[in-house]
C-alpha atoms as a PDB file:
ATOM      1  CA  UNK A   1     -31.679  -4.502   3.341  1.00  0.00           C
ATOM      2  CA  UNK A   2     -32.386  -8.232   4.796  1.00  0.00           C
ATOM      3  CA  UNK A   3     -30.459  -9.752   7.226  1.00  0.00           C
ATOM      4  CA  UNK A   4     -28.866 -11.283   4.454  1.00  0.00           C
ATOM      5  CA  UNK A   5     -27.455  -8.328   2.838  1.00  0.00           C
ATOM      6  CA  UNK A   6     -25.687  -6.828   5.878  1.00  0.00           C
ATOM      7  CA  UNK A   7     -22.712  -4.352   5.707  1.00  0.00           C
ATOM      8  CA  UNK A   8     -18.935  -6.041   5.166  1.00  0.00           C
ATOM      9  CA  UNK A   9     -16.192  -5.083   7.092  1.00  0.00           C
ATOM     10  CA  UNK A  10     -12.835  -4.463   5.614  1.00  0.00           C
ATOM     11  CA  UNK A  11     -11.963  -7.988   6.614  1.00  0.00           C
ATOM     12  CA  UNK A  12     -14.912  -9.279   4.533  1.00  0.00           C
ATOM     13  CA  UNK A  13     -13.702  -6.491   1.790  1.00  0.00           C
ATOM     14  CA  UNK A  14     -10.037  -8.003   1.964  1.00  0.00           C
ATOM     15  CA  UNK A  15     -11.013 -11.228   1.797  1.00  0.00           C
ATOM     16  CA  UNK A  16     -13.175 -11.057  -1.680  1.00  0.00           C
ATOM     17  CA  UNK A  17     -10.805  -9.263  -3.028  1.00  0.00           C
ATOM     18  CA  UNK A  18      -8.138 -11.071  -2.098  1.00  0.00           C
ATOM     19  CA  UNK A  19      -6.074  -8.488  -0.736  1.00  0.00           C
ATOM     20  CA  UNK A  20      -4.212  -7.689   2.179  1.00  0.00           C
ATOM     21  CA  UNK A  21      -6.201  -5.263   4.352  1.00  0.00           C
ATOM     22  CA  UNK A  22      -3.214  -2.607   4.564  1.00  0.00           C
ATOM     23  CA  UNK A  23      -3.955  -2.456   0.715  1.00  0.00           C
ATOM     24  CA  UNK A  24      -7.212  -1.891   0.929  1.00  0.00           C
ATOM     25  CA  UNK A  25      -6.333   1.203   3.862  1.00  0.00           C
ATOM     26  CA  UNK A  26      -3.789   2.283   1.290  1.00  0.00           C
ATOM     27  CA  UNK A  27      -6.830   2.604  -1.447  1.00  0.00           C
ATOM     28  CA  UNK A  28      -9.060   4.108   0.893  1.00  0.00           C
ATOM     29  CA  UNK A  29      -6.928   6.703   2.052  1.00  0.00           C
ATOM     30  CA  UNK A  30      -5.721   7.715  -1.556  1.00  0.00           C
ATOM     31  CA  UNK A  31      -9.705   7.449  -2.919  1.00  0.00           C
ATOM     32  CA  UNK A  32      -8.991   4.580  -5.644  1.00  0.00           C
ATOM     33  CA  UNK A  33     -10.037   1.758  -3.490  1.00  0.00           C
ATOM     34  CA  UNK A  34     -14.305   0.979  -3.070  1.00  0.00           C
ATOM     35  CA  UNK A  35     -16.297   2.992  -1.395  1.00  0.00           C
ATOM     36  CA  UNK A  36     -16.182   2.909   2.188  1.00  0.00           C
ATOM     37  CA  UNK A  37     -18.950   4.427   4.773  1.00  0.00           C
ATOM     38  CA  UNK A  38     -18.498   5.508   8.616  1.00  0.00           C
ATOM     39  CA  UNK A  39     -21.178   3.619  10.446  1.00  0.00           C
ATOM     40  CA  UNK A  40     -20.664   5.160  13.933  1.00  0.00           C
ATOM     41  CA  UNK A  41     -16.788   5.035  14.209  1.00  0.00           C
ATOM     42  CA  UNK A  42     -16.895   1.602  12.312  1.00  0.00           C
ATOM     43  CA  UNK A  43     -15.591   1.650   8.345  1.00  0.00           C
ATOM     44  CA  UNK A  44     -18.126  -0.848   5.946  1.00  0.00           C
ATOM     45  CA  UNK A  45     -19.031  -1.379   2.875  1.00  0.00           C
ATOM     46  CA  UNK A  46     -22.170  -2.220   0.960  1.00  0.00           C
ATOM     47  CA  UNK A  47     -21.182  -5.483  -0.809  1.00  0.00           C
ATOM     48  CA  UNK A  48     -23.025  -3.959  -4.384  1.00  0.00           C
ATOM     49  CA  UNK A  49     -20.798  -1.234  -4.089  1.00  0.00           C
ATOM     50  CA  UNK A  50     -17.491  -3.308  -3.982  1.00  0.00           C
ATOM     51  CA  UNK A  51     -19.091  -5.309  -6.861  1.00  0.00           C
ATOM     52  CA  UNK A  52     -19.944  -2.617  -8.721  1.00  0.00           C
ATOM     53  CA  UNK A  53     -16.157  -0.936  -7.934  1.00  0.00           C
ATOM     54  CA  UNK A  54     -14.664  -4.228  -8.994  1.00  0.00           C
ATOM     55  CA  UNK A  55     -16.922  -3.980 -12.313  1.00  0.00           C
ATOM     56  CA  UNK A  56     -15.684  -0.584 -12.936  1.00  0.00           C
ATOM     57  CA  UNK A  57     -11.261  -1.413 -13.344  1.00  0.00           C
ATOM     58  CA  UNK A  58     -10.226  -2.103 -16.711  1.00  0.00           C
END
């Protein structure tokens, strides 16, 4: 991973989605939502994962 490709936060996640973050929270903690990964005691997301979650809905 380059410096380039670094983890989003669930602002960045929110924001190229173009949700409100309490939605996003709400699809995290029901497991619908893109996957999400503890770094430390910080929540991100791999950006190809989102993608590939947004890819995924019908």
């Amino acid at each position: 991973m380059t410096r380039d490709e670094r983890l989003w936060t669930p602002e960045d996640v929110s924001e190229f989605l173009g949700i409100p973050i309490g939605t996003l929270y709400q699809w995290r903690t029901r497991r619908t939502g893109p996957p999400g990964r503890r770094v430390g005691k910080h929540l991100r997301y791999v950006p190809g994962d989102v993608l590939a979650w947004v890819l995924e809905q019908s």
